[in-house]
C-alpha atoms as a PDB file:
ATOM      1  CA  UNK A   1     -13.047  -0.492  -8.458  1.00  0.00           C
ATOM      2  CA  UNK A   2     -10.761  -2.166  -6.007  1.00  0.00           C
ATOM      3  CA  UNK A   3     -10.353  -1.664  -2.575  1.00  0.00           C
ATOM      4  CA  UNK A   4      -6.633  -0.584  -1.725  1.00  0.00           C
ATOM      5  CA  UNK A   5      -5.186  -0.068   1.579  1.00  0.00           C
ATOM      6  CA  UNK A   6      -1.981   1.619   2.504  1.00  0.00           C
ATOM      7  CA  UNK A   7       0.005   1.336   5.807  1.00  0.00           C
ATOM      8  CA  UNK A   8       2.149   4.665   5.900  1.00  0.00           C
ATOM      9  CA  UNK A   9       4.178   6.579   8.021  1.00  0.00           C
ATOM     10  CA  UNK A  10       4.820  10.679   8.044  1.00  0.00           C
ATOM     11  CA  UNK A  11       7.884  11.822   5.750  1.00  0.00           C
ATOM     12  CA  UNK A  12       8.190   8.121   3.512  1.00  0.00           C
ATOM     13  CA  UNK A  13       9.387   9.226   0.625  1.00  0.00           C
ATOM     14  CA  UNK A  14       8.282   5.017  -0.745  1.00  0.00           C
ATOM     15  CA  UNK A  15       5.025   5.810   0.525  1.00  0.00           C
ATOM     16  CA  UNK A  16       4.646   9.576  -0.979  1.00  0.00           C
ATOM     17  CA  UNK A  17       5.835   6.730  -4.329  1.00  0.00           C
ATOM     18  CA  UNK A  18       3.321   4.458  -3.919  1.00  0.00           C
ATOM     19  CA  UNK A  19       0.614   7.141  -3.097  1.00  0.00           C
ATOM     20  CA  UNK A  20       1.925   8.814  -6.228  1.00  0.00           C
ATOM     21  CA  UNK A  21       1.505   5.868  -8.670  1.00  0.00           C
ATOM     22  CA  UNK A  22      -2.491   5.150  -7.489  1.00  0.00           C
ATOM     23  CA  UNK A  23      -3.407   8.661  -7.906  1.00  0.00           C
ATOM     24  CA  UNK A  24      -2.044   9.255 -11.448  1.00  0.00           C
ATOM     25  CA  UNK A  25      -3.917   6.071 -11.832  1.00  0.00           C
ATOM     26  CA  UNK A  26      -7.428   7.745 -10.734  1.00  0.00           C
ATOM     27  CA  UNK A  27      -7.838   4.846  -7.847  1.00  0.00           C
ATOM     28  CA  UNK A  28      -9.154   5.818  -3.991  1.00  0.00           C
ATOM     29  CA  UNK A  29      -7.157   3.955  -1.117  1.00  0.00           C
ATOM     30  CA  UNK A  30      -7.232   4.258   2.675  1.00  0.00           C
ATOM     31  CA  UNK A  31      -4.707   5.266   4.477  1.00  0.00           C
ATOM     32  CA  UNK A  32      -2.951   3.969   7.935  1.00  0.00           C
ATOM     33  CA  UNK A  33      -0.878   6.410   9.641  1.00  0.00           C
ATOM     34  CA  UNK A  34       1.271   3.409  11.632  1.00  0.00           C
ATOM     35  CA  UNK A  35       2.651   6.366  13.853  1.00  0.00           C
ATOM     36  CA  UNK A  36      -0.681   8.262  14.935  1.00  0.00           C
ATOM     37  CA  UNK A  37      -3.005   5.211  15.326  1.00  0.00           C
ATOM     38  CA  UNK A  38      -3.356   3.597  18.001  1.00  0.00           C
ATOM     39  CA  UNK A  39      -2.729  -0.158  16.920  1.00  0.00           C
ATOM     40  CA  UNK A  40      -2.470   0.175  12.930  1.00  0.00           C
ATOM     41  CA  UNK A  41       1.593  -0.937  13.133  1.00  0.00           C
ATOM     42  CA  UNK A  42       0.717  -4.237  14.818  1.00  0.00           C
ATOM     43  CA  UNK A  43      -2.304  -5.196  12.560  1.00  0.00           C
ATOM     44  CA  UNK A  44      -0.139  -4.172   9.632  1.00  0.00           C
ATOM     45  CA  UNK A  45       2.378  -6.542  11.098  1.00  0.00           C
ATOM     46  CA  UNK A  46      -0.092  -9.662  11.363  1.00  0.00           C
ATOM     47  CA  UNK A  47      -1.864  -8.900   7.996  1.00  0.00           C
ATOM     48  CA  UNK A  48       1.612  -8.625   6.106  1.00  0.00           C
ATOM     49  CA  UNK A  49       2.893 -11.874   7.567  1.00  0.00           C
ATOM     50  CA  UNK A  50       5.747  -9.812   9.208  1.00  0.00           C
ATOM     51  CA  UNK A  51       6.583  -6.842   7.235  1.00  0.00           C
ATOM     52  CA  UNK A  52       7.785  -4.554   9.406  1.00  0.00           C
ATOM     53  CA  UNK A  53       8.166  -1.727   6.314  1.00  0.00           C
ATOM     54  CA  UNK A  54       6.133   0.902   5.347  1.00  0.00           C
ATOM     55  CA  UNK A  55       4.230   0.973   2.983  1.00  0.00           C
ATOM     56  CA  UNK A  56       2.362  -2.147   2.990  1.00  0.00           C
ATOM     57  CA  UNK A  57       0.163  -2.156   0.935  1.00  0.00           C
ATOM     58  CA  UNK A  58      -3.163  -4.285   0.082  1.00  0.00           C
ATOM     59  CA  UNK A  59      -5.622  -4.763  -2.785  1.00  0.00           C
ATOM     60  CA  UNK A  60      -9.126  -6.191  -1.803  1.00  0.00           C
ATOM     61  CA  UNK A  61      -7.679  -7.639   1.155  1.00  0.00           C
ATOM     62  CA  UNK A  62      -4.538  -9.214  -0.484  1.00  0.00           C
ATOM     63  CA  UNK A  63      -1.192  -8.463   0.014  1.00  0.00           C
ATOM     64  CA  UNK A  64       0.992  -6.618  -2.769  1.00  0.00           C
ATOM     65  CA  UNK A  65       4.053  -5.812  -0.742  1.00  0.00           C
ATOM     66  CA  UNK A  66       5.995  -2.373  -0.178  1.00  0.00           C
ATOM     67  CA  UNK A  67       6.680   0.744  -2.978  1.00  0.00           C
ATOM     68  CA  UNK A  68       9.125  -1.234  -5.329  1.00  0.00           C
ATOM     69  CA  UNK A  69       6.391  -4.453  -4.557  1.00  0.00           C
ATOM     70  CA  UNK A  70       3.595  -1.984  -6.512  1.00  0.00           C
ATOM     71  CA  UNK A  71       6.162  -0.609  -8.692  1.00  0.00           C
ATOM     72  CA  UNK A  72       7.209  -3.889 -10.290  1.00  0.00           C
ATOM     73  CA  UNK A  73       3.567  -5.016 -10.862  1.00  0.00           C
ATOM     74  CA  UNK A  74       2.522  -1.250 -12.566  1.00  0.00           C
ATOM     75  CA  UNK A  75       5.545  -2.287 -14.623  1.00  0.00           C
ATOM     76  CA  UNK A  76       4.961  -5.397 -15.973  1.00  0.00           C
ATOM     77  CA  UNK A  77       1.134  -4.555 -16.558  1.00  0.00           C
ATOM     78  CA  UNK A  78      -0.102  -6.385 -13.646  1.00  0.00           C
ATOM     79  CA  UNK A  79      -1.096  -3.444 -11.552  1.00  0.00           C
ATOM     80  CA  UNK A  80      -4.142  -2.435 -13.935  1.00  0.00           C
ATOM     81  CA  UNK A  81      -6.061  -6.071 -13.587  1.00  0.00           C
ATOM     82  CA  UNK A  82      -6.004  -5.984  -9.614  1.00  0.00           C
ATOM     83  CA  UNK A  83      -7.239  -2.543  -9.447  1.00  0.00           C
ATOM     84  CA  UNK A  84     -10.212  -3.094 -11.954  1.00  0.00           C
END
């Protein structure tokens, strides 16, 4: 099973999206509260090459993008391969 990671902030209604899709897809992910800890924005920053939007969000250490990012790949059936 693949390792996904999720850079969030309270009240994102693209991140409540994103969270969404993975759990009616069975799959665990950790998330990063970019508001209550203490240096999660910046490394979310330097690991997305910039993105200053939340979500962010990784699988096994690679970088899928934001909500529509996740979205796009669950639609054109390239979602299911990355998470295993």
């Amino acid at each position: 099973m693949a390792f996904v990671e999720i850079y969030m902030r309270p009240m994102c209604g693209f991140c409540s999206a994103a969270k969404r899709l993975l759990d009616s897809k069975g799959v665990s992910y950790t998330e990063y509260n970019i508001w209550e800890e203490d240096g999660k924005q910046a490394e979310m920053i330097s690991r997305s090459n910039g993105g200053r939007t939340v979500p962010q969000i990784f699988i096994n250490d690679q970088h899928i993008g934001g909500c529509d990012d996740i979205m796009m790949l669950d639609k054109t059936g390239k979602l299911d391969p990355l998470l295993g």
